[in-house]
Protein backbone atom coordinates (compact mmCIF):
# COMPACT_ATOMS: atom_id res chain seq x y z
CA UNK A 1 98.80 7.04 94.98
CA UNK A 2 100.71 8.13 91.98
CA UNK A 3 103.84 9.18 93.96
CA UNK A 4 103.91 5.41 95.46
CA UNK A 5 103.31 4.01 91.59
CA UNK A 6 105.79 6.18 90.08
CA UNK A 7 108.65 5.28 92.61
CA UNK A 8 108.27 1.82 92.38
CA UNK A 9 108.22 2.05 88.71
CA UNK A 10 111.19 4.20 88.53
CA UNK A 11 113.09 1.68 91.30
CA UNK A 12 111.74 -1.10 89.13
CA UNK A 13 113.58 0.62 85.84
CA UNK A 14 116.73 1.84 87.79
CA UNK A 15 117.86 -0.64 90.28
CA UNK A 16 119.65 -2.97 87.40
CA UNK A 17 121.85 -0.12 86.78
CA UNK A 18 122.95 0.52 90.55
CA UNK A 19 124.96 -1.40 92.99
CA UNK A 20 123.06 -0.28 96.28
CA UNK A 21 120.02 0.71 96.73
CA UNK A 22 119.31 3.59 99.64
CA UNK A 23 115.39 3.91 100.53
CA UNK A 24 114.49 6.98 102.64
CA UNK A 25 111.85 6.82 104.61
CA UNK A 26 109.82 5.54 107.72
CA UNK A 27 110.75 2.40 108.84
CA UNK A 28 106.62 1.61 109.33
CA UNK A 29 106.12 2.50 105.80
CA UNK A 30 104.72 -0.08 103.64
CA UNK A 31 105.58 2.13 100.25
CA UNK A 32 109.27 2.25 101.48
CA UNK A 33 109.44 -0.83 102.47
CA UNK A 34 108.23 -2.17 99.06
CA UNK A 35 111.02 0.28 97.30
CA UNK A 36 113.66 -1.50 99.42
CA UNK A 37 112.01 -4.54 98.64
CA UNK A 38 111.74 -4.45 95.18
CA UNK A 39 115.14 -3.46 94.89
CA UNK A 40 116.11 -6.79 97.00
CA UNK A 41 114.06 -9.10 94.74
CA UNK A 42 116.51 -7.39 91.83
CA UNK A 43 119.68 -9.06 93.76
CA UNK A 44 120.45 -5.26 95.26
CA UNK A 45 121.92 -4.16 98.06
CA UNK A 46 119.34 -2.29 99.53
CA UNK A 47 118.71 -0.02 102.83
CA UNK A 48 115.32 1.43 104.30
CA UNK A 49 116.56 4.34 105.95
CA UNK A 50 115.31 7.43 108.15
CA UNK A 51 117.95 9.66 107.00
CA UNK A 52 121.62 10.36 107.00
CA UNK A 53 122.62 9.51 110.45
CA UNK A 54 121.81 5.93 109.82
CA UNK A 55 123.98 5.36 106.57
CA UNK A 56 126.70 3.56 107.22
CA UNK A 57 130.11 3.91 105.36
CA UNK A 58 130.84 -0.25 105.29
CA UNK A 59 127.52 -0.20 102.80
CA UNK A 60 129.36 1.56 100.46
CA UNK A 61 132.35 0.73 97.96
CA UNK A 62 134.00 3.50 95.44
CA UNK A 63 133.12 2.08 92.55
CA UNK A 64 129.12 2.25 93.77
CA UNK A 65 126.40 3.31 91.68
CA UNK A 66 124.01 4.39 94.44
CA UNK A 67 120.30 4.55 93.60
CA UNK A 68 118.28 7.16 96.33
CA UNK A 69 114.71 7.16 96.10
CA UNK A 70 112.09 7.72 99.07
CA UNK A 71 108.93 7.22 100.07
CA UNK A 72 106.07 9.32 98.95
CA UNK A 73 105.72 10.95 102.36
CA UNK A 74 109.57 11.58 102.73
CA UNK A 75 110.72 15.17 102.98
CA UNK A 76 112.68 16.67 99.96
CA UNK A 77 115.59 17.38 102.62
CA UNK A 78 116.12 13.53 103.74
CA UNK A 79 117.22 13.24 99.97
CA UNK A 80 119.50 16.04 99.89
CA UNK A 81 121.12 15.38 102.89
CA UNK A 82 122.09 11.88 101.62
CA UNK A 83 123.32 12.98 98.97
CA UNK A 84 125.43 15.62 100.35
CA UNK A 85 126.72 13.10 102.76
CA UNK A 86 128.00 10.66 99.57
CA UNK A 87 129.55 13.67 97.88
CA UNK A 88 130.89 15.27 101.21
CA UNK A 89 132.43 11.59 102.30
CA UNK A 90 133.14 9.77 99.07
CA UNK A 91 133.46 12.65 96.30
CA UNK A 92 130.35 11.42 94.64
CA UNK A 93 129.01 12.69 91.67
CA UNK A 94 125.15 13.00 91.07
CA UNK A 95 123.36 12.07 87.97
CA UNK A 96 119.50 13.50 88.53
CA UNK A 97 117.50 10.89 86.29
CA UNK A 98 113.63 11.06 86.24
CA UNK A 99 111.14 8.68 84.85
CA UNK A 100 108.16 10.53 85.37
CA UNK A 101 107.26 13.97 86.54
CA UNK A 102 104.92 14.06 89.95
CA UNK A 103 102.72 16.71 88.96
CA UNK A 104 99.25 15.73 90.38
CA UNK A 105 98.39 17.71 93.59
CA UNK A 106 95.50 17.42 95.67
């Protein structure tokens, strides 16, 4: 699946710049849990997660850089919310970065 390659890759690129590492997506999914896990073998911090209700504020520190990728089957809105929650709770500023554009449909 190109979706699955290209999020590893871009985990695999971006982790070393991050301080935690938030995965969203299904806790039976084997591409999120290889994003969380390739973040781990990188010495991050890193949480599989369903969506915003199971972040939890100890995980994060003010001076984070917070890396938020998903699975490939993950809706757009698990992301957003996330990321509303870190600006909403912790004033958070978002830097979009993409390594490559997903623009194969079938």
């Amino acid at each position: 699946c190109y979706a699955t390659q290209n999020r590893q890759e871009a985990v695999g690129l971006l982790a070393p710049e991050a301080d935690l590492v938030l995965v969203l997506g299904s806790q039976n999914s084997s591409n999120s849990q290889r994003l969380r896990e390739l973040a781990h073998l990188q010495g991050k911090r890193a949480h599989l997660v369903d969506g915003v209700l199971d972040l939890k504020q100890e995980w994060f520190s003010p001076s984070d850089t917070v890396l938020i990728t998903a699975g490939a089957s993950a809706p757009e809105s698990l992301v957003q919310g996330c990321v509303e929650y870190l600006k909403e709770t912790f004033g958070a500023t978002v830097e979009n970065r993409v390594i490559r554009e997903e623009d194969r449909s079938f």
